[in-house]
C-alpha atoms as a PDB file:
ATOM      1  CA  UNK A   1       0.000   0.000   0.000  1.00  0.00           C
ATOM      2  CA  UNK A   2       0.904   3.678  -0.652  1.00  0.00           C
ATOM      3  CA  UNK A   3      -0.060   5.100   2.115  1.00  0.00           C
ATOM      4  CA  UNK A   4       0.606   4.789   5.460  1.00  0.00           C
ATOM      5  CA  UNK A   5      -2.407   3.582   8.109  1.00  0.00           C
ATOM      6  CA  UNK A   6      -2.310   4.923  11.537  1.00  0.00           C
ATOM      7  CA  UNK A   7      -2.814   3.788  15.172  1.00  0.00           C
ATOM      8  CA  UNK A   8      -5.197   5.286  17.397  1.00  0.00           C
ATOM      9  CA  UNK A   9      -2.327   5.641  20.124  1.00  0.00           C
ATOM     10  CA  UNK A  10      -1.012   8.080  16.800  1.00  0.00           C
ATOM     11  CA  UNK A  11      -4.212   9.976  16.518  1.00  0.00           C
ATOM     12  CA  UNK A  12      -4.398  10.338  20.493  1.00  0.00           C
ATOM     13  CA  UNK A  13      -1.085  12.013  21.157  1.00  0.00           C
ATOM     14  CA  UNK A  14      -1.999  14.774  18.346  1.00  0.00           C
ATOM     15  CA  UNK A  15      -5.385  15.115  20.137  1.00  0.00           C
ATOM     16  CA  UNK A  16      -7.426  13.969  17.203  1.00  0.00           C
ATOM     17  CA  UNK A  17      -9.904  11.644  16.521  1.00  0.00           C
ATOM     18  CA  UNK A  18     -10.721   9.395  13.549  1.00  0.00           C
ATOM     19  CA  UNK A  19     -13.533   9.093  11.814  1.00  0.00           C
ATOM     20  CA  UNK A  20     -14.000   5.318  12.426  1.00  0.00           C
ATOM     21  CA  UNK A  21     -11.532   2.960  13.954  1.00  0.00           C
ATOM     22  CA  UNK A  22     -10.698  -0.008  11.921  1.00  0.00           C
ATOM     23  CA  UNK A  23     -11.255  -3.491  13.693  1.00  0.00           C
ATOM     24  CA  UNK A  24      -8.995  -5.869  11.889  1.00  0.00           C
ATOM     25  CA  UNK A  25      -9.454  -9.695  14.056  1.00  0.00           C
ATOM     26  CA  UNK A  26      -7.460 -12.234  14.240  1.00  0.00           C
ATOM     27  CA  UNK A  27      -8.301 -14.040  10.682  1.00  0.00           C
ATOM     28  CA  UNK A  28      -7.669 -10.936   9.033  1.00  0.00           C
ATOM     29  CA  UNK A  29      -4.671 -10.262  10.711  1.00  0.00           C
ATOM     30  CA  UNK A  30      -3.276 -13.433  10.806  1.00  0.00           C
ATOM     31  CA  UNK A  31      -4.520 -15.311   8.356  1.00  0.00           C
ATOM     32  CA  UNK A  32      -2.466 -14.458   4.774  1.00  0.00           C
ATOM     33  CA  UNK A  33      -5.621 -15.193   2.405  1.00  0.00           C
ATOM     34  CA  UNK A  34      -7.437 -12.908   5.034  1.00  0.00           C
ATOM     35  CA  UNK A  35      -5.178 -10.361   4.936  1.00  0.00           C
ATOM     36  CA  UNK A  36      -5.695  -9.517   1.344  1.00  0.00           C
ATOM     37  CA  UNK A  37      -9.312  -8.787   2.641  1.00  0.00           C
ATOM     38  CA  UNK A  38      -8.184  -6.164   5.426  1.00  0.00           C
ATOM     39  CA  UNK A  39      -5.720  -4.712   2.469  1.00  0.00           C
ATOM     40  CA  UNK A  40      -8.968  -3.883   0.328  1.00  0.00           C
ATOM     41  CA  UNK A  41     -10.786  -2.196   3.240  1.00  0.00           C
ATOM     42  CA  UNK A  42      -8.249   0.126   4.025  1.00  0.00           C
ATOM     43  CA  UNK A  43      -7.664   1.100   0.279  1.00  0.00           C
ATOM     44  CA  UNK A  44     -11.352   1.505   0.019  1.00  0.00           C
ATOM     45  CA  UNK A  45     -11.183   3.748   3.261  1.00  0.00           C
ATOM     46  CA  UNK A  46      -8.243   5.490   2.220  1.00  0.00           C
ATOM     47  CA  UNK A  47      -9.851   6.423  -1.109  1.00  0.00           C
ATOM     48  CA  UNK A  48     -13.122   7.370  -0.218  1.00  0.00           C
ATOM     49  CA  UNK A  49     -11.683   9.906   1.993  1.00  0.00           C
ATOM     50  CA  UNK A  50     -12.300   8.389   5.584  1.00  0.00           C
ATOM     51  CA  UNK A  51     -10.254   9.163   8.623  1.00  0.00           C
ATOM     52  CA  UNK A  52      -9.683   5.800  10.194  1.00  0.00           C
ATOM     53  CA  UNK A  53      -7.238   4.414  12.579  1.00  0.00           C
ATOM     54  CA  UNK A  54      -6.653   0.570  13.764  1.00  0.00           C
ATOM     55  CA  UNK A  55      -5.131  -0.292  17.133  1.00  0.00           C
ATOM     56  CA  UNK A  56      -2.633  -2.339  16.420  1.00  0.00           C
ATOM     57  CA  UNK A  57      -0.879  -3.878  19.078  1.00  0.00           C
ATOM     58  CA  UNK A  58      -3.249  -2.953  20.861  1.00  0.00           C
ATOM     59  CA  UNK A  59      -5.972  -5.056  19.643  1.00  0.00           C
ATOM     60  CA  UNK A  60      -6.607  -8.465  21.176  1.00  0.00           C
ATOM     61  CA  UNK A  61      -9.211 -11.124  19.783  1.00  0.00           C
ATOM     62  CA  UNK A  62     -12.531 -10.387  20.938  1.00  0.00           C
ATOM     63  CA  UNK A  63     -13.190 -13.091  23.062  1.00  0.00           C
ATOM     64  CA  UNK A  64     -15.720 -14.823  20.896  1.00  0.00           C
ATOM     65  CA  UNK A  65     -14.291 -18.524  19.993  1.00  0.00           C
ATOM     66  CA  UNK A  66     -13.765 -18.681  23.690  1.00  0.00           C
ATOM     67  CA  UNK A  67     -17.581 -18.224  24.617  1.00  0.00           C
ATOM     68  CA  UNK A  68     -18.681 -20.132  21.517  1.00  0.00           C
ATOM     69  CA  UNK A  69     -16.452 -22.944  23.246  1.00  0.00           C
ATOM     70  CA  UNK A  70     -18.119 -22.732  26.783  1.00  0.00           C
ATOM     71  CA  UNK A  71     -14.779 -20.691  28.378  1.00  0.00           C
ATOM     72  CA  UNK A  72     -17.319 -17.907  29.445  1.00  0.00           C
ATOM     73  CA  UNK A  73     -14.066 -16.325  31.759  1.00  0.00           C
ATOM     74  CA  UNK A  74     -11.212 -16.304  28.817  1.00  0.00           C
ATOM     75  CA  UNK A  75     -14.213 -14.099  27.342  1.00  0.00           C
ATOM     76  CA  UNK A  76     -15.030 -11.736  30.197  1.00  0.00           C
ATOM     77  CA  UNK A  77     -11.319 -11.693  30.194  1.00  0.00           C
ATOM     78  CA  UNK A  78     -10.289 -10.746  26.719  1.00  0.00           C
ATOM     79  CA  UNK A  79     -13.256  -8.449  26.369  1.00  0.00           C
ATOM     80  CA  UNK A  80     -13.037  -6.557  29.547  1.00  0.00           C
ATOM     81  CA  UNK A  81      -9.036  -5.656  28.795  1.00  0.00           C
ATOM     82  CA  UNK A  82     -10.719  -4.708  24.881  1.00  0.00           C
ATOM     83  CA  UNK A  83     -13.552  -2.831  26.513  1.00  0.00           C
ATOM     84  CA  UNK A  84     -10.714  -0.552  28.595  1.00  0.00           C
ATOM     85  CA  UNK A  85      -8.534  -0.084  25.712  1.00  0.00           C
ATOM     86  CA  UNK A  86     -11.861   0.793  23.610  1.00  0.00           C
ATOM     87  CA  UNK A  87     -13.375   3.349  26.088  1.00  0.00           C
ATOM     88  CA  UNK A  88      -9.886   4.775  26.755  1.00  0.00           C
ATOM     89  CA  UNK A  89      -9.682   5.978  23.735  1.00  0.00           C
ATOM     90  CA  UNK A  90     -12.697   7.437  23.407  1.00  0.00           C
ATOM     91  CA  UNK A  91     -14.087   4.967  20.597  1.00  0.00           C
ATOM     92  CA  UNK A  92     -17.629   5.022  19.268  1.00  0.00           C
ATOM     93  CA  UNK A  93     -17.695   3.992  15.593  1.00  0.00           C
ATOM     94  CA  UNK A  94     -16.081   0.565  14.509  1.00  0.00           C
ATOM     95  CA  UNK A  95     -16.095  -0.933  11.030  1.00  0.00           C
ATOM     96  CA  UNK A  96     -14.904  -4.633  10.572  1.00  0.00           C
ATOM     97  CA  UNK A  97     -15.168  -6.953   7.828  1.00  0.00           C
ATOM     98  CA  UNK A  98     -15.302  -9.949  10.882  1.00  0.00           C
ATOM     99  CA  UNK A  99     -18.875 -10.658  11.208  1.00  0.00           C
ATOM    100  CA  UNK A 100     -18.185 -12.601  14.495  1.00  0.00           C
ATOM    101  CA  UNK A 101     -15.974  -9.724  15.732  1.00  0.00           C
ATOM    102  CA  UNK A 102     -19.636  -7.402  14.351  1.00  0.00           C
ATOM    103  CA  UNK A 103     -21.810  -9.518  16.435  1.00  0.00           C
ATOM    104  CA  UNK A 104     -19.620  -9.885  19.757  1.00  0.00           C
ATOM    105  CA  UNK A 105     -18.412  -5.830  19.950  1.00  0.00           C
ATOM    106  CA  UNK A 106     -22.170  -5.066  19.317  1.00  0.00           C
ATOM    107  CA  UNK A 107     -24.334  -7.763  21.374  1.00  0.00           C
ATOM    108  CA  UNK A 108     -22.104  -8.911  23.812  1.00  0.00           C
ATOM    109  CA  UNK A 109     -19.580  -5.968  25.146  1.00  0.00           C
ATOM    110  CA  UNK A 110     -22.642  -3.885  25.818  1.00  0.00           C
ATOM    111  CA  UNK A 111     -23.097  -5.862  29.590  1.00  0.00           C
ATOM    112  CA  UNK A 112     -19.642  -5.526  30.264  1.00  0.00           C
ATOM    113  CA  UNK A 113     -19.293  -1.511  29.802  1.00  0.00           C
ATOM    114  CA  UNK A 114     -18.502  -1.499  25.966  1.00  0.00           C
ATOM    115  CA  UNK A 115     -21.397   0.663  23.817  1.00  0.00           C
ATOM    116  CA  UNK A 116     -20.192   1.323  20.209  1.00  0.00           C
ATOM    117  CA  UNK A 117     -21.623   1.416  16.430  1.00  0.00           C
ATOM    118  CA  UNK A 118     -20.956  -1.262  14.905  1.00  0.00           C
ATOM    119  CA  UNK A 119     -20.481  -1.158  10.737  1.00  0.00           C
ATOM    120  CA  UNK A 120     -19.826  -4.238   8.877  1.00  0.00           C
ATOM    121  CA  UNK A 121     -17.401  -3.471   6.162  1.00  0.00           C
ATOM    122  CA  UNK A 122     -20.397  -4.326   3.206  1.00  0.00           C
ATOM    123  CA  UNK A 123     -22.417  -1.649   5.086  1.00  0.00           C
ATOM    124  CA  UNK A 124     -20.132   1.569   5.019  1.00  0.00           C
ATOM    125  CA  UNK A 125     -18.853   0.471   1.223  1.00  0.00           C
ATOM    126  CA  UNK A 126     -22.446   0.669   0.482  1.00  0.00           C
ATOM    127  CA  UNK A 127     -22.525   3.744   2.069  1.00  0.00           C
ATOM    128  CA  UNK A 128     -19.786   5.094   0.131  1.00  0.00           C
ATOM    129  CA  UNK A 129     -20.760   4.311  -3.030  1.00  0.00           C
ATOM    130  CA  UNK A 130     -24.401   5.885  -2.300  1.00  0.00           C
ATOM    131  CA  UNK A 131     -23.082   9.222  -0.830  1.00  0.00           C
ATOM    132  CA  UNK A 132     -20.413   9.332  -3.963  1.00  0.00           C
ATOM    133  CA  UNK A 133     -17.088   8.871  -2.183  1.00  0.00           C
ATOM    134  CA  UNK A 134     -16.464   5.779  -3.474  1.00  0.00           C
ATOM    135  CA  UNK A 135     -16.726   5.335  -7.667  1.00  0.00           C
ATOM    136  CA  UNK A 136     -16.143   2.327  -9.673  1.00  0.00           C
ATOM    137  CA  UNK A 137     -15.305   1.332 -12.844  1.00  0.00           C
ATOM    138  CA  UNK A 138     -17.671  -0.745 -15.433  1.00  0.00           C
ATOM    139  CA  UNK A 139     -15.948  -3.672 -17.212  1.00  0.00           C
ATOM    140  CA  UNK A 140     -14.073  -5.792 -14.377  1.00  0.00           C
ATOM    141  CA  UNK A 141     -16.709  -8.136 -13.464  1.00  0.00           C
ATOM    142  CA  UNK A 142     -18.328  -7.756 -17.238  1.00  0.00           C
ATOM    143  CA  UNK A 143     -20.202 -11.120 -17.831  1.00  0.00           C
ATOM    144  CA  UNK A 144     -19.129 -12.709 -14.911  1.00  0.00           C
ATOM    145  CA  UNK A 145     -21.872 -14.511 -12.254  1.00  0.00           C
ATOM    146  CA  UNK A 146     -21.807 -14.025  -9.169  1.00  0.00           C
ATOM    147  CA  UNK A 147     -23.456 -15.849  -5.961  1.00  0.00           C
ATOM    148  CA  UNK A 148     -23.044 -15.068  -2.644  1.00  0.00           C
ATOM    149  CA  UNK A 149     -22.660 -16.947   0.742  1.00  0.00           C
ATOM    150  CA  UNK A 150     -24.583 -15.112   3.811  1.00  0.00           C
ATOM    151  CA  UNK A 151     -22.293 -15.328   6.367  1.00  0.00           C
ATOM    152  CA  UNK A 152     -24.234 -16.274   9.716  1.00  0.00           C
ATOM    153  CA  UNK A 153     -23.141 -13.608  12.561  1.00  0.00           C
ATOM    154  CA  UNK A 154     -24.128 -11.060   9.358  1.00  0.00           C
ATOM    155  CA  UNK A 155     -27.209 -12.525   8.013  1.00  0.00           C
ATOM    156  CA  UNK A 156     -29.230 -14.379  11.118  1.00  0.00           C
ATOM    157  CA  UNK A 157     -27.195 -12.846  13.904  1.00  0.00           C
ATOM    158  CA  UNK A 158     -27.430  -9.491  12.544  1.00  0.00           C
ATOM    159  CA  UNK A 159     -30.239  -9.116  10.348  1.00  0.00           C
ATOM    160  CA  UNK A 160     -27.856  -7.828   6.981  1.00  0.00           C
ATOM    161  CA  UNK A 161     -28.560  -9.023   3.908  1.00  0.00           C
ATOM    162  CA  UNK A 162     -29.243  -6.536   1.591  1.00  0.00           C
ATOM    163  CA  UNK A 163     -25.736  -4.023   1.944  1.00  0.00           C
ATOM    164  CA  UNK A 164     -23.745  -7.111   0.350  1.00  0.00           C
ATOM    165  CA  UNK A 165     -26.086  -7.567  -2.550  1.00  0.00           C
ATOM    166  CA  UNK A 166     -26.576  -3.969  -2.898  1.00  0.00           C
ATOM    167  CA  UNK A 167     -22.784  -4.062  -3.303  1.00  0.00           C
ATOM    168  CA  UNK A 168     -22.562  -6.547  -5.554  1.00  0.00           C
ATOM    169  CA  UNK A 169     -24.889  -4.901  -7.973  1.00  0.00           C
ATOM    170  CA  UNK A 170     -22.741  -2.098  -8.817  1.00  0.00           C
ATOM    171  CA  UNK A 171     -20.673  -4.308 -10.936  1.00  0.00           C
ATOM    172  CA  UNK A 172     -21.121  -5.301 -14.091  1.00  0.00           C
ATOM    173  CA  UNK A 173     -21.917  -8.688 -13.295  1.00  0.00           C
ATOM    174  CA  UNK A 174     -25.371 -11.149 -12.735  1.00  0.00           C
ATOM    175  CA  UNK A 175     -26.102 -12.311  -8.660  1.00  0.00           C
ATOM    176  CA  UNK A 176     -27.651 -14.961  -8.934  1.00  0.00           C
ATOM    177  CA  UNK A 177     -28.745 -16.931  -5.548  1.00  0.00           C
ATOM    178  CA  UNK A 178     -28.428 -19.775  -3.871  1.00  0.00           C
ATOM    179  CA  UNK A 179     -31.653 -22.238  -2.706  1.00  0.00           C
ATOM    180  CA  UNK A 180     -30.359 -21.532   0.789  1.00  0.00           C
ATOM    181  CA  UNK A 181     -30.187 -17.601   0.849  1.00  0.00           C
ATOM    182  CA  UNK A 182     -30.622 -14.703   3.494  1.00  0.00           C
ATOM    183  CA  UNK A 183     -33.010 -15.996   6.666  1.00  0.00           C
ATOM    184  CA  UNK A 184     -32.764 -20.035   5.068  1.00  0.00           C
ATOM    185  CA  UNK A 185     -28.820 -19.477   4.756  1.00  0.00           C
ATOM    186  CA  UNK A 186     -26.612 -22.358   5.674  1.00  0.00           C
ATOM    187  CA  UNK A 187     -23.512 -22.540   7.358  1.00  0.00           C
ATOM    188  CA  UNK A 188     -20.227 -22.449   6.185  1.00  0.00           C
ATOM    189  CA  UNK A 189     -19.175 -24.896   8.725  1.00  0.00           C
ATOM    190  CA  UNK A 190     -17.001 -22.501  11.078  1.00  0.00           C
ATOM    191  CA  UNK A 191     -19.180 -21.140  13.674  1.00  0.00           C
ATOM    192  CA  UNK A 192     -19.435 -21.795  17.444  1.00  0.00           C
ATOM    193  CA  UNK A 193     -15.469 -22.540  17.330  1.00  0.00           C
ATOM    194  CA  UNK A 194     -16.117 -25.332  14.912  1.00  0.00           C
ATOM    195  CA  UNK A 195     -12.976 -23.962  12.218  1.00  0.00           C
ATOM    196  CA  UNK A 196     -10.809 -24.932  15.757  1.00  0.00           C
ATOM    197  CA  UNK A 197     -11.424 -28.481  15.805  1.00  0.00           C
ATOM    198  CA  UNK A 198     -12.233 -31.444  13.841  1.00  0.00           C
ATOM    199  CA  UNK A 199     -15.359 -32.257  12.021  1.00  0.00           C
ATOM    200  CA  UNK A 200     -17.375 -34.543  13.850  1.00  0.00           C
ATOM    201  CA  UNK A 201     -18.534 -38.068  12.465  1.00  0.00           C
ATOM    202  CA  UNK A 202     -21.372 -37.577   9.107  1.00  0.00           C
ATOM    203  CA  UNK A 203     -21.518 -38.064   6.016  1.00  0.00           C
ATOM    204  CA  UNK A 204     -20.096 -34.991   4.154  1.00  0.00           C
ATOM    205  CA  UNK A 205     -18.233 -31.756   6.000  1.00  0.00           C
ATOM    206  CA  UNK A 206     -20.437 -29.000   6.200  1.00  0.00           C
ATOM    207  CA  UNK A 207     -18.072 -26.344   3.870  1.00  0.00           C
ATOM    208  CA  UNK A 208     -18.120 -28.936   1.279  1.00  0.00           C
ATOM    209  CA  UNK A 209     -21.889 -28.903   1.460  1.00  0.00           C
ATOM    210  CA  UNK A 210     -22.570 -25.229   0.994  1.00  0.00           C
ATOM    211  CA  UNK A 211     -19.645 -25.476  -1.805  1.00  0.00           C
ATOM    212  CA  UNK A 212     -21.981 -28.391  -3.563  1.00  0.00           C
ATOM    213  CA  UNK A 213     -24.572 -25.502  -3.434  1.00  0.00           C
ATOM    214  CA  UNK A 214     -22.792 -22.923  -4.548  1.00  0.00           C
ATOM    215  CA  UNK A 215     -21.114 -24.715  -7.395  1.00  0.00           C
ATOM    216  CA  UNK A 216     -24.502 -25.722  -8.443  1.00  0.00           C
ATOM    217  CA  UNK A 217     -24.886 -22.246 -10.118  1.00  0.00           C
ATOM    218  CA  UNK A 218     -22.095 -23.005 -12.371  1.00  0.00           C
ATOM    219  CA  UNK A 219     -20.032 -19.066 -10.765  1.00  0.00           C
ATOM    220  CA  UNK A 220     -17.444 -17.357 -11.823  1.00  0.00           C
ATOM    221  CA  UNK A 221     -16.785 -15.837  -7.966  1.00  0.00           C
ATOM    222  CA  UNK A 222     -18.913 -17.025  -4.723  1.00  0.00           C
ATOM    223  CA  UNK A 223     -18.351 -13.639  -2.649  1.00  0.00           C
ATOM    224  CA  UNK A 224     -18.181 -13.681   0.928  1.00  0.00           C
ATOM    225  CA  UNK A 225     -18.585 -11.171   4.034  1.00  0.00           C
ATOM    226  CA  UNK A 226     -16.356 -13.125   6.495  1.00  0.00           C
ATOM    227  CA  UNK A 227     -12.968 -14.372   6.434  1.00  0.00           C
ATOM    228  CA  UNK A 228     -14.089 -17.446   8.428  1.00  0.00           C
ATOM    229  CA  UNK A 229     -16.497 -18.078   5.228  1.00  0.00           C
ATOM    230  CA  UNK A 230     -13.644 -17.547   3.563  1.00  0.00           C
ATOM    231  CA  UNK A 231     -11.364 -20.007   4.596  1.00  0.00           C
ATOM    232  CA  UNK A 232     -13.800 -22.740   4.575  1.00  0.00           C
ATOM    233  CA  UNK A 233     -15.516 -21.751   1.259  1.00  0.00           C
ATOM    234  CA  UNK A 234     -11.955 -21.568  -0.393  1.00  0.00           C
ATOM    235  CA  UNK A 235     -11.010 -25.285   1.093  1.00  0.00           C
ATOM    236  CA  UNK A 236     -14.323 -26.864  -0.298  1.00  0.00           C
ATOM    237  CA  UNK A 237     -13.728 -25.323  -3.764  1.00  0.00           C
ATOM    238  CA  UNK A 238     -10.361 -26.710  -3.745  1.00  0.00           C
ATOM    239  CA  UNK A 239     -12.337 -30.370  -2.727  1.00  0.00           C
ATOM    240  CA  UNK A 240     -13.817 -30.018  -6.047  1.00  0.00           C
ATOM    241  CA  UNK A 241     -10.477 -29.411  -8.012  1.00  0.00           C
ATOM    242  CA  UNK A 242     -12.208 -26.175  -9.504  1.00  0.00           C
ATOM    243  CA  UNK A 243     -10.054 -23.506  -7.917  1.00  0.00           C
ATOM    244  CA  UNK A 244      -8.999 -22.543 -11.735  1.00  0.00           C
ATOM    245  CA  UNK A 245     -12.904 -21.787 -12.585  1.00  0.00           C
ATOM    246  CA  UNK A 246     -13.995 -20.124  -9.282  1.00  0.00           C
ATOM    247  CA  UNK A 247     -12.524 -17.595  -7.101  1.00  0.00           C
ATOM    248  CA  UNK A 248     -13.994 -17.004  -3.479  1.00  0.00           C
ATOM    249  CA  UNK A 249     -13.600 -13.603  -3.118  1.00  0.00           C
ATOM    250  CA  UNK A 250     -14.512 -10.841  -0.065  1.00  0.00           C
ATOM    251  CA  UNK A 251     -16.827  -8.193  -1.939  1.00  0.00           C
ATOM    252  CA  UNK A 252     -14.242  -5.537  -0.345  1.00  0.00           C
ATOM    253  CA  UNK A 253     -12.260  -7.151  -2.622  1.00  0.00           C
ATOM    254  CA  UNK A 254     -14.268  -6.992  -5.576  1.00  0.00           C
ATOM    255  CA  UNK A 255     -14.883  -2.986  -5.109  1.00  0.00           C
ATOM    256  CA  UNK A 256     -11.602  -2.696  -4.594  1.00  0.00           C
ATOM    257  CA  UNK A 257     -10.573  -3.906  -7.606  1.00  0.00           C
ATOM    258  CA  UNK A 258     -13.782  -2.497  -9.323  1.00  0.00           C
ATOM    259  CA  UNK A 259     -12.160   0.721  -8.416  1.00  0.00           C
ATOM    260  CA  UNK A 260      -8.649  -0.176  -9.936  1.00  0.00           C
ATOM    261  CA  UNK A 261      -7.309   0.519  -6.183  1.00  0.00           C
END
């Protein structure tokens, strides 16, 4: 990148304050297919003109794979120590393109003494594009279709469904949906801490399920809204030996190149 992205620690000791700060996770931050995902954001953020900051260091996971797994204390633990860090600086606004990172800042840090807005990444692109800060060009997607995976946290958890497809339909290509779509969306397989451990006994894994779905359509790109979704949409394409037909792709990704950034 081109440009240089700054902490909130930097904004603080000039006595400013960003815009928005920047929630990155730990998929996105640790995770190298993820972190082309966090890359796109802050290009998008950059261009459009907003004043964000992330924490850096300073940012610790948000608790939630330990509550999903039943360690209710790791949680109160990692949250609180977020929640101080958080409130010390003075944070209100957070965008992140982690739906479970969405779901647990919003829902869950409000009992503990942590109130913020929470924006899911799909949500302030569309929000961009609408108010004209954000612009792309016709002719990348041209042609190409187009499904895409609700992930749960977003969808269910959240109620968000249409800022995705909205952003989806400002390229030039056709979205066409899956059987199991919006409030009848299925899985991805990862939730409740399930990407941490092994697949229990059945008779298929549930990513390669939603993949049999998906590739149903016959797509060019299944686009996703979490890097969990991601990672487990990604490893049932490649259980199908058709990674050289279809790309699983973040939508931030998708405006971002839309927008040759």
């Amino acid at each position: 990148m081109d440009f240089k992205v700054e902490t909130m620690a930097e904004y603080a000791a000039r006595g400013e304050t960003p815009e928005v700060l920047f929630w990155i996770g730990c998929a996105a931050s640790f995770d190298e297919r993820a972190q082309k995902v966090t890359r796109a954001v802050a290009k998008i953020l950059h261009a459009s003109g907003v004043r964000f900051a992330v924490l850096g260091t300073e940012e610790s996971c948000t608790g939630d794979p330990a509550k999903r797994a039943g360690n209710e204390f790791l949680f109160q633990m990692q949250a609180m120590s977020n929640i101080q860090v958080l409130n010390g600086y003075g944070v209100t606004k957070v965008v992140t393109a982690c739906p479970h990172c969405y779901n647990t800042l919003k829902n869950e840090y409000r009992e503990l003494g942590g109130n913020y807005e929470l924006v899911h990444h799909s949500e302030l692109i569309q929000q961009l594009l609408d108010q004209g800060r954000l612009k792309v060009e016709g002719g990348h997607f041209a042609g190409k279709k187009i499904t895409f995976h609700d992930p749960c946290y977003l969808g269910r958890g959240n109620n968000i469904y249409e800022a995705p497809r909205s952003v989806i339909h400002k390229l030039d290509a056709a979205l066409f949906e899956m059987k199991r779509s919006r409030e009848k969306g299925f899985c991805c397989g990862a939730g409740g801490a399930q990407i941490f451990k092994e697949p229990e006994k059945g008779n298929k894994d549930v990513n390669v399920e939603r993949t049999e779905e998906a590739l149903g359509l016959s797509p060019d790109i299944i686009a996703v809204g979490c890097p969990f979704c991601m990672i487990m949409m990604t490893d049932g394409v490649k259980s199908f030996n058709k990674e050289s037909q279809v790309q699983v792709m973040d939508v931030a990704e998708l405006i971002a190149r839309a927008a040759d950034l």
